[in-house]
Protein backbone atom coordinates (compact mmCIF):
# COMPACT_ATOMS: atom_id res chain seq x y z
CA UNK A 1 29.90 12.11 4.26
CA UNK A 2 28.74 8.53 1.74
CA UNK A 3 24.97 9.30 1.23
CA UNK A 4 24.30 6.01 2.33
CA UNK A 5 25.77 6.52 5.35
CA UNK A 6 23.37 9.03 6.28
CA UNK A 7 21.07 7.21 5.41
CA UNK A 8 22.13 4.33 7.45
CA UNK A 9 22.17 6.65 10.34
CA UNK A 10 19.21 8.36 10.20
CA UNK A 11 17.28 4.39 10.40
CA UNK A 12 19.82 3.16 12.85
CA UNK A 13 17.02 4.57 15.47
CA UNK A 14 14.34 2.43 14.04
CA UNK A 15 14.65 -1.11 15.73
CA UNK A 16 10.77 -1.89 15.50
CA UNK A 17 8.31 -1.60 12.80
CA UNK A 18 4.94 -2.54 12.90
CA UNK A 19 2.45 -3.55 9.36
CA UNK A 20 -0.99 -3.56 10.25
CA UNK A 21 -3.26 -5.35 7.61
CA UNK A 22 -1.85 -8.62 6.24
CA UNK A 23 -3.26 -8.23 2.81
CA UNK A 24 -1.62 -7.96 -0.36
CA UNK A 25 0.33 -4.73 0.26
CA UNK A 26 0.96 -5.72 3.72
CA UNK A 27 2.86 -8.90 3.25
CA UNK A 28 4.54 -6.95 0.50
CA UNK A 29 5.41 -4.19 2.50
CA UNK A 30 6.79 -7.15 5.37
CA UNK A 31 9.01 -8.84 3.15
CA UNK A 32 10.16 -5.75 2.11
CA UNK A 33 11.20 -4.68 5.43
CA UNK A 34 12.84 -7.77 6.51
CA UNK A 35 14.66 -7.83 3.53
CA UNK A 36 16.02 -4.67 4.39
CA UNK A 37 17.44 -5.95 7.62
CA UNK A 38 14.46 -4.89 9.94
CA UNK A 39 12.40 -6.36 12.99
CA UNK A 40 9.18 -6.15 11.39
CA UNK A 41 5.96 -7.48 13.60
CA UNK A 42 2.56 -7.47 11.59
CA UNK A 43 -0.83 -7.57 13.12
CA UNK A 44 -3.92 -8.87 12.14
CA UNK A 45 -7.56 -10.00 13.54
CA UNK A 46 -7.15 -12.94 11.91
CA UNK A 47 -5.10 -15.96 12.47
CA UNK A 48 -6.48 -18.08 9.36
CA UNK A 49 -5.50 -14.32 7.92
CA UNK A 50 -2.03 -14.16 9.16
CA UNK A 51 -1.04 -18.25 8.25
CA UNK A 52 -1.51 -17.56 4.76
CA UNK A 53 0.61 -13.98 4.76
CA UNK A 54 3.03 -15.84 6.44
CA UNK A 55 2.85 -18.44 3.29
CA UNK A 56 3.05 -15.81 0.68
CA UNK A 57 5.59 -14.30 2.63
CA UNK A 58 8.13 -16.89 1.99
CA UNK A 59 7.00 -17.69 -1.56
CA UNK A 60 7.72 -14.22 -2.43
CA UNK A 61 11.22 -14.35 -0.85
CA UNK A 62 11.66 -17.62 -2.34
CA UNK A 63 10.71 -15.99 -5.57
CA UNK A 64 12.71 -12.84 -4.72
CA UNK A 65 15.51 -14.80 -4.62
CA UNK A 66 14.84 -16.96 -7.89
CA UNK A 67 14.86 -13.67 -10.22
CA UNK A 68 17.99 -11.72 -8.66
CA UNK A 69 20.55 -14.51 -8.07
CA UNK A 70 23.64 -13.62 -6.12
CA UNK A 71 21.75 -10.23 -5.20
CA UNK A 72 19.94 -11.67 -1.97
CA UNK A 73 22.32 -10.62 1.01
CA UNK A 74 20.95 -13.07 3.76
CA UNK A 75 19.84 -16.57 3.65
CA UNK A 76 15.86 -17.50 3.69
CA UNK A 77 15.96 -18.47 7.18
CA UNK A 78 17.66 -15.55 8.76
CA UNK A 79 15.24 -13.45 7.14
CA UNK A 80 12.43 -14.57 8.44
CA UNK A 81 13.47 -14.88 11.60
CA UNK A 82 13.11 -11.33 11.38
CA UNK A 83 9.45 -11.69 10.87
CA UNK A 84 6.71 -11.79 13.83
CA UNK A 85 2.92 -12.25 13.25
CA UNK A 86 0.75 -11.70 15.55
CA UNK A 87 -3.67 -10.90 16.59
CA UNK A 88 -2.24 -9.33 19.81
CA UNK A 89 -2.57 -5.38 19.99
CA UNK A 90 0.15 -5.36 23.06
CA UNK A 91 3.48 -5.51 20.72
CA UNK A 92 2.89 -1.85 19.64
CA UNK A 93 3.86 -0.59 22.81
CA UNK A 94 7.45 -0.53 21.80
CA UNK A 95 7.14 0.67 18.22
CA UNK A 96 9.34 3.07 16.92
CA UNK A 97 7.10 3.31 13.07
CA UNK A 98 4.06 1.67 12.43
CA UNK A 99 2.79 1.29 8.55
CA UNK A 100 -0.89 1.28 8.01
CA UNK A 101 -2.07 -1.17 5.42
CA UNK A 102 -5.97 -1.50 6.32
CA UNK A 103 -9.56 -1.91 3.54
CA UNK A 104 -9.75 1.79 2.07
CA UNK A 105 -12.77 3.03 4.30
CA UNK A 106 -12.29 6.30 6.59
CA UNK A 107 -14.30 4.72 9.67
CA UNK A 108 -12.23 2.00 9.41
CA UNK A 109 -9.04 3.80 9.46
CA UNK A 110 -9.94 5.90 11.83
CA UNK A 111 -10.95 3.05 14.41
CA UNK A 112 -7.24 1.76 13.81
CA UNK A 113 -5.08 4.84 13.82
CA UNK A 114 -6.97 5.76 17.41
CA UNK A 115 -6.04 2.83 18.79
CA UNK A 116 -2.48 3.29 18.03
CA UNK A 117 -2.29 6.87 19.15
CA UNK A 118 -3.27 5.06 22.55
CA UNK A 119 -0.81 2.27 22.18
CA UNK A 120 2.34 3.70 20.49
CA UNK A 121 4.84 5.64 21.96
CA UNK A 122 4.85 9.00 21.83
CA UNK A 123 7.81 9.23 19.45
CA UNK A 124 6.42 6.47 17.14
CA UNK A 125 5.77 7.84 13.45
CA UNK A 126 2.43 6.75 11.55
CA UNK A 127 2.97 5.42 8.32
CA UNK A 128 -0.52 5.28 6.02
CA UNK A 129 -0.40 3.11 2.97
CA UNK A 130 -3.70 4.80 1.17
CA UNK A 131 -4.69 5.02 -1.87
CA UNK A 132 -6.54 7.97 -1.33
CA UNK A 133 -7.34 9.29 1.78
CA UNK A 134 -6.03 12.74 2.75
CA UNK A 135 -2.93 12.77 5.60
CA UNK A 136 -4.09 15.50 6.71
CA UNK A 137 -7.50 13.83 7.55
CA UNK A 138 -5.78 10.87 8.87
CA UNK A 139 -3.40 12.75 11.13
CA UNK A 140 -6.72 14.62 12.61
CA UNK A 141 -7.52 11.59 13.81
CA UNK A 142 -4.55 11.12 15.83
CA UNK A 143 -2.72 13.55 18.76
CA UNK A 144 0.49 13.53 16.77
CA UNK A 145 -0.63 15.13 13.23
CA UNK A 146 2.94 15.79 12.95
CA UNK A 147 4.08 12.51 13.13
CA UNK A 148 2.25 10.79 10.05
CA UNK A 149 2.77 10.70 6.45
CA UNK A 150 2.09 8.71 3.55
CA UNK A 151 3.31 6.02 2.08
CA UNK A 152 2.08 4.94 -1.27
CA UNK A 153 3.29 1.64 -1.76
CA UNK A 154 2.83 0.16 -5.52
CA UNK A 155 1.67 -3.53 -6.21
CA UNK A 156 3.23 -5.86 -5.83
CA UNK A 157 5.38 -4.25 -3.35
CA UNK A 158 8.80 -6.06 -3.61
CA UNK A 159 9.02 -5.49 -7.25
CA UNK A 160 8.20 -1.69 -7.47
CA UNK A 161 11.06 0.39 -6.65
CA UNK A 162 9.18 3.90 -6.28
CA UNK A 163 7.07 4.49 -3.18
CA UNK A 164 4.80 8.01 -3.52
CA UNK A 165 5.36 10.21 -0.21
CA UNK A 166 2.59 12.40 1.10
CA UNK A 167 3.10 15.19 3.46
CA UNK A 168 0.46 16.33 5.41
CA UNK A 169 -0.36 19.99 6.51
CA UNK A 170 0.99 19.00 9.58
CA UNK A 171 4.05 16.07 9.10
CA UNK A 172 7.09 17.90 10.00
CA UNK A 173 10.23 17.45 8.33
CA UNK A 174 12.23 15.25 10.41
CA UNK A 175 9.27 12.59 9.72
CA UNK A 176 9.79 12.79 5.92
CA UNK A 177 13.25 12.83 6.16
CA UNK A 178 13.51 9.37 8.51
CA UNK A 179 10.67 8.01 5.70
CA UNK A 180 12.67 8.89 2.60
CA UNK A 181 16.02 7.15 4.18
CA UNK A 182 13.65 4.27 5.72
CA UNK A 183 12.05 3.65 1.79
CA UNK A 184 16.06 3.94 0.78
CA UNK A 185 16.98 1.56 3.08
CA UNK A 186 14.22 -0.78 1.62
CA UNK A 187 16.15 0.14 -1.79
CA UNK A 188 13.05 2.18 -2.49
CA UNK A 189 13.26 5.71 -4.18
CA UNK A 190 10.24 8.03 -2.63
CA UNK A 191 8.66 10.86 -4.94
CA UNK A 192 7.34 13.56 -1.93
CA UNK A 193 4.29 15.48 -2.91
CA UNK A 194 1.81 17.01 -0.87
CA UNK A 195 -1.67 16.34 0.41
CA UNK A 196 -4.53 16.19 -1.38
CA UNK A 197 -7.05 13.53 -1.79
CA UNK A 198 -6.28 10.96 -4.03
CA UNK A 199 -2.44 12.37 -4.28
CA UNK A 200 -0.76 12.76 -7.34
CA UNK A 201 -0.79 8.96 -8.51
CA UNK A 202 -4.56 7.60 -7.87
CA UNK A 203 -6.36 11.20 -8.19
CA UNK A 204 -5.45 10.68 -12.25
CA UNK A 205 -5.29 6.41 -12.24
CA UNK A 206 -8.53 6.03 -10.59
CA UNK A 207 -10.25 8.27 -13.23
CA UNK A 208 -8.47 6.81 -15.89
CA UNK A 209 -9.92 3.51 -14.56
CA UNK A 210 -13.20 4.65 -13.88
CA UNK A 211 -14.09 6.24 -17.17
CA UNK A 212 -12.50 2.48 -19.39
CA UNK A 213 -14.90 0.91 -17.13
CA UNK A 214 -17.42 3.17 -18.44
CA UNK A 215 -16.58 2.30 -21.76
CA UNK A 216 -16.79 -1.08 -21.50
CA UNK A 217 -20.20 -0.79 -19.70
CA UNK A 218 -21.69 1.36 -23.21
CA UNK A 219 -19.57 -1.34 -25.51
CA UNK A 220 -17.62 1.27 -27.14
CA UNK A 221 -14.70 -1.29 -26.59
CA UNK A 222 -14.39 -4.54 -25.12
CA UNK A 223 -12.13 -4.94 -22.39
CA UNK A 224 -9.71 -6.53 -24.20
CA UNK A 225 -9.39 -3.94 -26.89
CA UNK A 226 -9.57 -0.84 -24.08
CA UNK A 227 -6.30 -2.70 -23.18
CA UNK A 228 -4.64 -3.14 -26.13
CA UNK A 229 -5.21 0.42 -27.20
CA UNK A 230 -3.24 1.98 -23.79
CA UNK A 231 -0.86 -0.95 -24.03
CA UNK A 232 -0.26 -0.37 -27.92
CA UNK A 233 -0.46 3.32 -28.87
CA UNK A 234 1.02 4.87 -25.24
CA UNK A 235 3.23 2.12 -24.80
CA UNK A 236 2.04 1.21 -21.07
CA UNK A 237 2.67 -2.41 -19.50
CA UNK A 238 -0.84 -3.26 -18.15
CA UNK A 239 -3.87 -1.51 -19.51
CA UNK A 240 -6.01 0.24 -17.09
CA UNK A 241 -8.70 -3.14 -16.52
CA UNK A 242 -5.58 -5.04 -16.56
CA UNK A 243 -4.41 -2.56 -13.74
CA UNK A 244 -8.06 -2.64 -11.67
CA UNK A 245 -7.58 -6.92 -11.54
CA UNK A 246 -4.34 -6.38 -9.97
CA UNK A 247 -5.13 -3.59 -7.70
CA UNK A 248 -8.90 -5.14 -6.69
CA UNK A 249 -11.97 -3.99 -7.80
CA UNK A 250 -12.78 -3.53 -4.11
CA UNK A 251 -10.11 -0.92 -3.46
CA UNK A 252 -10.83 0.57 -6.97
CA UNK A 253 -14.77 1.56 -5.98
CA UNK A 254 -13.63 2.33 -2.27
CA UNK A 255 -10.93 5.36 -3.81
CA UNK A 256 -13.21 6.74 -6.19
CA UNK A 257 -15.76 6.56 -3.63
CA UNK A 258 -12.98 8.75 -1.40
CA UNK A 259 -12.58 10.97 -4.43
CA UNK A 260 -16.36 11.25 -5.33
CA UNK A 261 -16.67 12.16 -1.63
CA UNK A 262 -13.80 14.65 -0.93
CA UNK A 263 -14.32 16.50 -4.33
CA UNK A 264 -17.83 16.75 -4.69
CA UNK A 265 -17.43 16.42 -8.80
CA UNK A 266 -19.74 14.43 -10.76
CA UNK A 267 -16.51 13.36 -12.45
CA UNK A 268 -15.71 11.10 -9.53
CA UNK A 269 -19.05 9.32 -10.05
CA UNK A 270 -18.00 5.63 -9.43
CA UNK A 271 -19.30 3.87 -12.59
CA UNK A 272 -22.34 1.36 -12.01
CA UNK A 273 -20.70 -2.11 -13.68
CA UNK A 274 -18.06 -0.92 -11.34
CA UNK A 275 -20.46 -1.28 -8.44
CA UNK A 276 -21.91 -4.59 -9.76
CA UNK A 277 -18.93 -6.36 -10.01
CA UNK A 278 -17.70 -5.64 -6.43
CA UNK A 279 -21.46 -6.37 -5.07
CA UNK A 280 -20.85 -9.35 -7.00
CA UNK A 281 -17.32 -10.71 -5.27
CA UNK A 282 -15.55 -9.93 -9.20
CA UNK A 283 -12.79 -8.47 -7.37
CA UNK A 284 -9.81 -9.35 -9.62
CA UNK A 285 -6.81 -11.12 -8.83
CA UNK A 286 -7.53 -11.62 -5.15
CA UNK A 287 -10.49 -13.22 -6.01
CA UNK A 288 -9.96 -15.11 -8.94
CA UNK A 289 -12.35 -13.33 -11.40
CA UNK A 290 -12.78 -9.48 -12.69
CA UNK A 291 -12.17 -8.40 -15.92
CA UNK A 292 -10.13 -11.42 -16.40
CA UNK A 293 -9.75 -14.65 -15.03
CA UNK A 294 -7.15 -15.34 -12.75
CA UNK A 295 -5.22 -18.70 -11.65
CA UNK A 296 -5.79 -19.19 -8.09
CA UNK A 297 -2.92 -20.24 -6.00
């Protein structure tokens, strides 16, 4: 049978997804979604929060649309029709996969993942969109450790085609089996790895990060030349400060802090300019000011 047949079939069972957290990576992960033909409903506290997801929602499908002409399958307004937005907890009682998209802090997690173990059906699959935080962990928190997984979404989300896939101790098969064909039907490929704090991706980035931050901080390099030297001699597109601004310095010092907790090694030592700048609201892109300045929109 056409592999994307089966993989066709194996969503056909998904007619409801929740996104919690309408952040960056949230609204990302929504347009994504309803791109992909899905009823996606994403919940917030906030409404102020949710009116201006709901903004860059359609100026990302609007700019979706720009850069692959003829490619878009669906007009604007069917699209995001698909889209619901919404404070209320009560639409998670039909959900059939719910992706997690929440500030990197465990107790903060944890609140949110209890309450929809309570909420969610029983065959509803938990979906967590960490940077670092072990599944296994996560799924403790829940009575259905075999039901969630993770799903590394890259930034910005509708432009990265490559989604890292963490199995827990616990996730059974089935559940990364229905992700991998959910991330294909998003015309995302997903690399499966297991769990360990961190994962594969942010357990080396977030050092990387860490230790050019470092360098900056004893002026062995300015930031501008710590750049240049990873963009220039190992050929990368964004140099690791130029990778903190667009992630947010914010989620930067909360994964290392994960790291530096779940490890126990000095080497995971967040670094103190690090510290200062969050303490300071120099958060990157999101807030118009880390190691570079940034056009607000």
């Amino acid at each position: 049978m056409d592999q994307t047949k089966d993989k066709c079939q194996e969503t056909a069972e998904l007619q409801r997804i929740g996104v919690v957290g309408a952040g960056v990576m949230g609204t990302g992960v929504v347009q994504s979604l309803a791109e992909a033909g899905f009823e996606v409903v994403l919940l917030d506290l906030s409404e102020a929060t949710l009116e201006r997801a709901r903004c860059e929602i359609r100026d990302g499908l609007r700019l979706y649309r720009m850069l692959n002409r003829g490619s878009a399958r669906e007009d604007l307004v069917t699209v995001v029709a698909r889209i619901h937005l919404t404070t209320d907890q009560r639409h998670f009682e039909n959900m059939d996969y719910v992706i997690e998209n929440i500030i990197e802090k465990p107790e903060a997690k944890r609140g949110v993942y209890e309450w929809l173990d309570r909420r969610c059906p029983p065959h509803c699959v938990f979906a967590a969109n960490t940077s670092a935080i072990s599944i296994t962990r996560i799924g403790g928190w829940t009575m259905r450790p075999a039901q969630v997984i993770g799903t590394h979404f890259m930034n910005p989300v509708p432009m990265k085609d490559t989604v890292e896939v963490i199995r827990g101790l616990r996730t059974a098969p089935q559940v990364v089996a229905l992700t991998e064909a959910l991330l294909a039907r998003m015309g995302k490929k997903g690399i499966v790895v297991n769990d360990a704090p961190g994962f594969v991706s942010n357990r080396v980035l977030m050092l990387t990060i860490n230790e050019a931050i470092n360098l900056v901080e004893e002026r062995v390099g300015t930031t501008e030349q710590v750049d240049e030297i990873f963009r220039s001699c190992f050929g990368h597109k964004m140099g690791p400060l130029e990778t903190a601004d667009l992630i947010g310095l914010d989620t930067i010092l909360f994964s290392i802090e994960v790291l530096y907790e779940s490890f126990g090694d000095s080497k995971y030592r967040p670094s103190q300019l690090l510290k200062r700048m969050v303490d300071a609201g120099l958060h990157g892109q999101k807030t118009g000011k880390g190691f570079y300045q940034h056009e607000q929109h």
